[in-house]
C-alpha atoms as a PDB file:
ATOM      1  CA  UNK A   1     119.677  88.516  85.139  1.00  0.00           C
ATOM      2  CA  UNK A   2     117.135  91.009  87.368  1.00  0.00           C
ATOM      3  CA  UNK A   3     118.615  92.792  90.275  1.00  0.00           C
ATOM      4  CA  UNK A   4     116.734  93.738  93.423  1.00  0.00           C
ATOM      5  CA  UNK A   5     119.213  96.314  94.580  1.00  0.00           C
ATOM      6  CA  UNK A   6     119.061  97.677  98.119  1.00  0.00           C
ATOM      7  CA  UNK A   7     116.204  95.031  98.613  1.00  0.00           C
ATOM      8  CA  UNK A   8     116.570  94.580 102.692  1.00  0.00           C
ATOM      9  CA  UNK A   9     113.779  92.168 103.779  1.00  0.00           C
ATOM     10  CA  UNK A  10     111.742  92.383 100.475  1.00  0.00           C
ATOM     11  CA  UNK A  11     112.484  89.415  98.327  1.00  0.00           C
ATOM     12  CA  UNK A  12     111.274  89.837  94.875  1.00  0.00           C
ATOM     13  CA  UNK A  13     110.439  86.622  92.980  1.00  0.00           C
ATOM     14  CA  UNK A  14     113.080  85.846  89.558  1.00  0.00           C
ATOM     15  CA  UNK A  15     115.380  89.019  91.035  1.00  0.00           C
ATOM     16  CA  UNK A  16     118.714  88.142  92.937  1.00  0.00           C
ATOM     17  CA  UNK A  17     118.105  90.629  96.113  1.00  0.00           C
ATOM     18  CA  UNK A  18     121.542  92.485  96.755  1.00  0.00           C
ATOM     19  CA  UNK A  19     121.962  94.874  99.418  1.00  0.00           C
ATOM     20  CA  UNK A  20     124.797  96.284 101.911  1.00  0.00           C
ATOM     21  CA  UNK A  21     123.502  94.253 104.994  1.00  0.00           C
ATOM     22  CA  UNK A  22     122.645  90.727 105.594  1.00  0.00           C
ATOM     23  CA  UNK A  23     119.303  90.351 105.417  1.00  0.00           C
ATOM     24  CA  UNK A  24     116.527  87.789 104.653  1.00  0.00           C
ATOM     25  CA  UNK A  25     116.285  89.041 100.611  1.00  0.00           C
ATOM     26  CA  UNK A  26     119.609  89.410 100.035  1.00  0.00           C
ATOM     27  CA  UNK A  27     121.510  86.986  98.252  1.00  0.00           C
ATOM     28  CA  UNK A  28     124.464  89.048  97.316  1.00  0.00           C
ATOM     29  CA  UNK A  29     126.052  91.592  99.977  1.00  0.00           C
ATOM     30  CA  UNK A  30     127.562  94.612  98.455  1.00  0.00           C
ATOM     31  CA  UNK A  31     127.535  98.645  98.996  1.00  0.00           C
ATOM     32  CA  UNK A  32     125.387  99.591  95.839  1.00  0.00           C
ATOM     33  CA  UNK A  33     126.942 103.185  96.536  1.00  0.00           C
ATOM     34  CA  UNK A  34     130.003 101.831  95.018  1.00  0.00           C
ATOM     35  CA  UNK A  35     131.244 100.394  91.776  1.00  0.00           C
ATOM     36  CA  UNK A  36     128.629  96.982  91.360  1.00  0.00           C
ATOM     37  CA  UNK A  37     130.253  93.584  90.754  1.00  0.00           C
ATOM     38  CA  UNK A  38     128.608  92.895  87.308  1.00  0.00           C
ATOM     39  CA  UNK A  39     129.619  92.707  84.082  1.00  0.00           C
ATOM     40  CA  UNK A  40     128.993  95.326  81.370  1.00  0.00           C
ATOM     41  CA  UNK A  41     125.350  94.276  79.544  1.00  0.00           C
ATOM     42  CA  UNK A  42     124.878  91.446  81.743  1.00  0.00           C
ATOM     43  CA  UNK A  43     121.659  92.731  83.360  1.00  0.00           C
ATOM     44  CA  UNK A  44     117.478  92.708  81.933  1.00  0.00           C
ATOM     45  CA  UNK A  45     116.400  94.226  84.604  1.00  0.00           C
ATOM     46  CA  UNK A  46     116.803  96.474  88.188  1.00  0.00           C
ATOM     47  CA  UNK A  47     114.016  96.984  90.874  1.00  0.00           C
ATOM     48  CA  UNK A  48     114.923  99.870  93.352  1.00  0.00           C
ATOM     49  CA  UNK A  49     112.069  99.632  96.020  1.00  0.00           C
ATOM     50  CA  UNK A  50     112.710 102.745  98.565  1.00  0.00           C
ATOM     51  CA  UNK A  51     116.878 102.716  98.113  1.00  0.00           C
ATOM     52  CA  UNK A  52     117.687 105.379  96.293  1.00  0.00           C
ATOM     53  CA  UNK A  53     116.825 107.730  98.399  1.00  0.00           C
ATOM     54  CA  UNK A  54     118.912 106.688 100.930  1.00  0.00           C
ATOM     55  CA  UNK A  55     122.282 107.174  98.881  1.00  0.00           C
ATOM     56  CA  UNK A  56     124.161 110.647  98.435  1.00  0.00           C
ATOM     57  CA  UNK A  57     125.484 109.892  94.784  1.00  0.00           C
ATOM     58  CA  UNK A  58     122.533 109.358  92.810  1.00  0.00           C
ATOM     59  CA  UNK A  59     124.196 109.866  89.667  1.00  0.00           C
ATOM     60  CA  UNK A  60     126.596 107.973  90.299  1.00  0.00           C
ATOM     61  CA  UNK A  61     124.253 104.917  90.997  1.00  0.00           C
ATOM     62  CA  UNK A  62     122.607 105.448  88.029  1.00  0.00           C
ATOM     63  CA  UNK A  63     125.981 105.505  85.456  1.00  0.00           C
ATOM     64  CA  UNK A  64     126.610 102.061  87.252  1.00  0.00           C
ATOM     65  CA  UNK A  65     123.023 100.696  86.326  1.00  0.00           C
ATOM     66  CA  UNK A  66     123.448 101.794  82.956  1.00  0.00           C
ATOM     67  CA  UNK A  67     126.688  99.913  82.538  1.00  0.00           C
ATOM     68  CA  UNK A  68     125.880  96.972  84.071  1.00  0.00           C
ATOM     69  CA  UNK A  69     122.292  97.066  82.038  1.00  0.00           C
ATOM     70  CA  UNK A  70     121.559  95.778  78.285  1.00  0.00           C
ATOM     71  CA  UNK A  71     120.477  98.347  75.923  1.00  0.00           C
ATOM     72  CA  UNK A  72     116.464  98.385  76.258  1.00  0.00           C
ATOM     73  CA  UNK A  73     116.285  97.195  79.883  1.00  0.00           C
ATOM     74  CA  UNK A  74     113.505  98.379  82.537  1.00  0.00           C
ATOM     75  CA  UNK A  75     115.037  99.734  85.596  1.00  0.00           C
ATOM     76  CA  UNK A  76     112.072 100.411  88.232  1.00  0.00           C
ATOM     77  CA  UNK A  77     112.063 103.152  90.772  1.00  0.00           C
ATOM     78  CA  UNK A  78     110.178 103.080  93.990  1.00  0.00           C
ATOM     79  CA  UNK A  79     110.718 106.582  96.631  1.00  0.00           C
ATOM     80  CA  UNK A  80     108.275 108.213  98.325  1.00  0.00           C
ATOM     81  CA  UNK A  81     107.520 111.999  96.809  1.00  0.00           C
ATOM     82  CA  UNK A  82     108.984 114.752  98.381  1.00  0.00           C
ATOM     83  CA  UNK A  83     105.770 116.459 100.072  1.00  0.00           C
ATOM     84  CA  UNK A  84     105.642 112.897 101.559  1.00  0.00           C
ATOM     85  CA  UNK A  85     105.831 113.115 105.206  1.00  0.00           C
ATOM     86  CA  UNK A  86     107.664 109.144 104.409  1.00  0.00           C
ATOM     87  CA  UNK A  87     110.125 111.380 102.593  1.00  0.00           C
ATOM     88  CA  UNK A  88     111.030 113.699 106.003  1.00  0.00           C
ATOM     89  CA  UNK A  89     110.807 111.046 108.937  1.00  0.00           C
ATOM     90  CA  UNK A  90     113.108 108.863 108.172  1.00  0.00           C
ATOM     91  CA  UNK A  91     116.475 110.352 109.288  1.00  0.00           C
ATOM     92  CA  UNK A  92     118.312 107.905 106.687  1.00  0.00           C
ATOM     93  CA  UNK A  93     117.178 110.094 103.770  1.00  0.00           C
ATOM     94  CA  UNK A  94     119.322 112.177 101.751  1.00  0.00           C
ATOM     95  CA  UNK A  95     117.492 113.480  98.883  1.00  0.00           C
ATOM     96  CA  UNK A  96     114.011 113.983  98.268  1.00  0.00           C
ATOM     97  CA  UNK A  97     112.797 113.540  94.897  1.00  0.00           C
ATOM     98  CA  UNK A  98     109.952 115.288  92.479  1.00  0.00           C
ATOM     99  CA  UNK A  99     108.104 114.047  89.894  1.00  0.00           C
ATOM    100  CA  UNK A 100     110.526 115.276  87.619  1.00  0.00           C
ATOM    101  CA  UNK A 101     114.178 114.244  88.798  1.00  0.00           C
ATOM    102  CA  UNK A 102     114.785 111.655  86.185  1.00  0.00           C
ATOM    103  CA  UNK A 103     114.250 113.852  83.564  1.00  0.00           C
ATOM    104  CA  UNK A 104     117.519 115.185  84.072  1.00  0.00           C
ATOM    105  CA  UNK A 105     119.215 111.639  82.526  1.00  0.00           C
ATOM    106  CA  UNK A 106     117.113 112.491  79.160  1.00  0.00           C
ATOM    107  CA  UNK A 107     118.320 116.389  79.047  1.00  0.00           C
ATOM    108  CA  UNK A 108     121.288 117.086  76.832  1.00  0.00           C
ATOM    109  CA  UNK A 109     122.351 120.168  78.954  1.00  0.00           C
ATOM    110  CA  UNK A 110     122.541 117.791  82.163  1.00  0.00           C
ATOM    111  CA  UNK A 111     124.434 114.744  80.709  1.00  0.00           C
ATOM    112  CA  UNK A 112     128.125 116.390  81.904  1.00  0.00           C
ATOM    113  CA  UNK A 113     127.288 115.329  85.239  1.00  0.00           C
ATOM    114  CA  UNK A 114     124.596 112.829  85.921  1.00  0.00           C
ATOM    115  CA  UNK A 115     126.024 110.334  82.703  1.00  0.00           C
ATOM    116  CA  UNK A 116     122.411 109.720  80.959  1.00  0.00           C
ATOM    117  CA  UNK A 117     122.040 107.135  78.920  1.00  0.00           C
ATOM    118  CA  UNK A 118     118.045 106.554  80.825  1.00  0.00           C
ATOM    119  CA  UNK A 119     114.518 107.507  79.373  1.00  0.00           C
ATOM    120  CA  UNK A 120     111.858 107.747  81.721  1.00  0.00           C
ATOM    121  CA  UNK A 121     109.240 105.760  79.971  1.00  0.00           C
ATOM    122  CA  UNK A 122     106.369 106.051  82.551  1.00  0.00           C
ATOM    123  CA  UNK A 123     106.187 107.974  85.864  1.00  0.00           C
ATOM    124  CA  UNK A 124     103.115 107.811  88.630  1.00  0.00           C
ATOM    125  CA  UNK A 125     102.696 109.705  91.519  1.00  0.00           C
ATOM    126  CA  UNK A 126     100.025 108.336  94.387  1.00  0.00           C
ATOM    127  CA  UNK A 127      98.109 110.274  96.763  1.00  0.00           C
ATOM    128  CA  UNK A 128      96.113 109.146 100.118  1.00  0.00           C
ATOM    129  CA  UNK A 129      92.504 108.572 100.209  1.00  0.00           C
ATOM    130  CA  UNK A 130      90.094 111.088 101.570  1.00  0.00           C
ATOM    131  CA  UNK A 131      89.099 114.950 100.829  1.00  0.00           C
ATOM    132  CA  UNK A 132      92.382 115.680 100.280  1.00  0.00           C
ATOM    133  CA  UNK A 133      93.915 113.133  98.476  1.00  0.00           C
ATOM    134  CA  UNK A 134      91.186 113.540  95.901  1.00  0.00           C
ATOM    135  CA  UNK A 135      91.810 117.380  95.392  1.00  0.00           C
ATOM    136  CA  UNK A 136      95.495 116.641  95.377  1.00  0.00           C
ATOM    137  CA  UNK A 137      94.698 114.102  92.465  1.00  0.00           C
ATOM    138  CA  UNK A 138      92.638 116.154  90.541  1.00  0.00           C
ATOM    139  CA  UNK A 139      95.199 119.404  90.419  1.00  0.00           C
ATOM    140  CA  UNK A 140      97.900 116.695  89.633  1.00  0.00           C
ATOM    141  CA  UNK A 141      95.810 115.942  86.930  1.00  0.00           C
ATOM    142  CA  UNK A 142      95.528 119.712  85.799  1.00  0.00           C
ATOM    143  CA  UNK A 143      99.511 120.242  85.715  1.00  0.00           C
ATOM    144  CA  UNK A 144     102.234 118.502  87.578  1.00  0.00           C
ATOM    145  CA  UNK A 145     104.679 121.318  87.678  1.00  0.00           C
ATOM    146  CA  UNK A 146     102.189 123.700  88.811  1.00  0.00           C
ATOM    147  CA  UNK A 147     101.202 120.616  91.490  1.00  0.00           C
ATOM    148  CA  UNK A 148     104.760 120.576  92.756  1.00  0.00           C
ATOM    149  CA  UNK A 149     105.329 124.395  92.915  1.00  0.00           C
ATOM    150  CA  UNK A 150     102.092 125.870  94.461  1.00  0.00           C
ATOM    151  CA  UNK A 151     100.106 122.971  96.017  1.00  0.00           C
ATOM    152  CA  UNK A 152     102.052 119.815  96.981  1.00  0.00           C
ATOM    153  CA  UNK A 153     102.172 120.710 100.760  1.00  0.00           C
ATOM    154  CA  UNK A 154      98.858 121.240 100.754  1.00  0.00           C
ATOM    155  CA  UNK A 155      97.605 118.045  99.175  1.00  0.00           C
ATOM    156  CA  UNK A 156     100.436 115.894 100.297  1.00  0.00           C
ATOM    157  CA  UNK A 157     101.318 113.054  97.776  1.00  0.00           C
ATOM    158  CA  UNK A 158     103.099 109.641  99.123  1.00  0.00           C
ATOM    159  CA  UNK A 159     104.723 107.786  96.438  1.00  0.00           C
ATOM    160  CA  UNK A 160     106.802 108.090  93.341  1.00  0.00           C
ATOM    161  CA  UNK A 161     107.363 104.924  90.701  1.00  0.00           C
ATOM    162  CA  UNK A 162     109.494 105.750  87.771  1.00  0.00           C
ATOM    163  CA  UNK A 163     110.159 103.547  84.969  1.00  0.00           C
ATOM    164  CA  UNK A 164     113.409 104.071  82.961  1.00  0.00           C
ATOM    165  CA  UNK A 165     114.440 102.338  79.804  1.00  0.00           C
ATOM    166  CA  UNK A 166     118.130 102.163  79.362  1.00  0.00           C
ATOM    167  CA  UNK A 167     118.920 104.057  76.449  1.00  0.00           C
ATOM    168  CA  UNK A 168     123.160 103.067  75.589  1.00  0.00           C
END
């Protein structure tokens, strides 16, 4: 089984769209802030496109994918960046994420509270076109922390995609 969770009006071909409203994706209607109504190892796959930003519990989401996911399944993470003016005009968001947020699932010293049990297996980070996009690309390039600490709201980036294997 693949789950599209939080999938709105984006219907993703082989993936059973679930999300909290009614909507033309969604096949199954549930609050994916809350416990999810699969079985343990029952899932290959879950798509997040521009969800999990929107939830206050991140953690929490993400101990509930794990359990509901087989050992060695892709879970794919869509959110714009947090220098992303996509990240700030939405009122809807709650958390705006780095480059490096997932990390924190791998990290021993971090386990306690946000469960683990995820390895971030591949991680991209787009930028616009132009001038500035390009510069923004090429420091990127250089070194991501220093990207994020020094130059990120000077050469915006737009989006994040994160792909975590699930480790259990």
């Amino acid at each position: 089984m693949k789950l599209n969770l939080g999938c709105g009006n984006k219907k993703k071909d082989g993936f059973l769209g679930v999300d909290r409203y009614p909507c033309d994706a969604a096949n199954l209607i549930c609050d994916v802030s809350k416990p999810l109504p699969f079985q343990d190892d029952s899932v290959d796959e879950v798509y997040m496109d521009n969800v999990i930003e929107h939830l206050y519990d991140i953690p929490t989401l993400m101990r509930e994918v794990v359990r509901i996911s087989k050992r060695g399944s892709c879970v794919t993470i869509i959110t714009p960046h947090f220098s992303s003016l996509a990240s700030w005009r939405d009122p809807t968001h709650v958390h705006h994420l780095s480059y490096f947020s997932f990390d924190h699932f791998e990290k021993l010293s971090t386990m306690h509270y946000v469960g683990g049990g995820l390895k971030v297996v591949s991680r991209t980070l787009s930028f616009g076109g132009g001038v500035l996009g390009l510069v923004g690309r090429l420091i990127f390039l250089l070194n991501p922390e220093t990207y994020e600490k020094k130059f990120c709201f000077l050469f915006r980036a737009s989006t994040l995609k994160f792909h975590l294997e699930v480790t259990k």
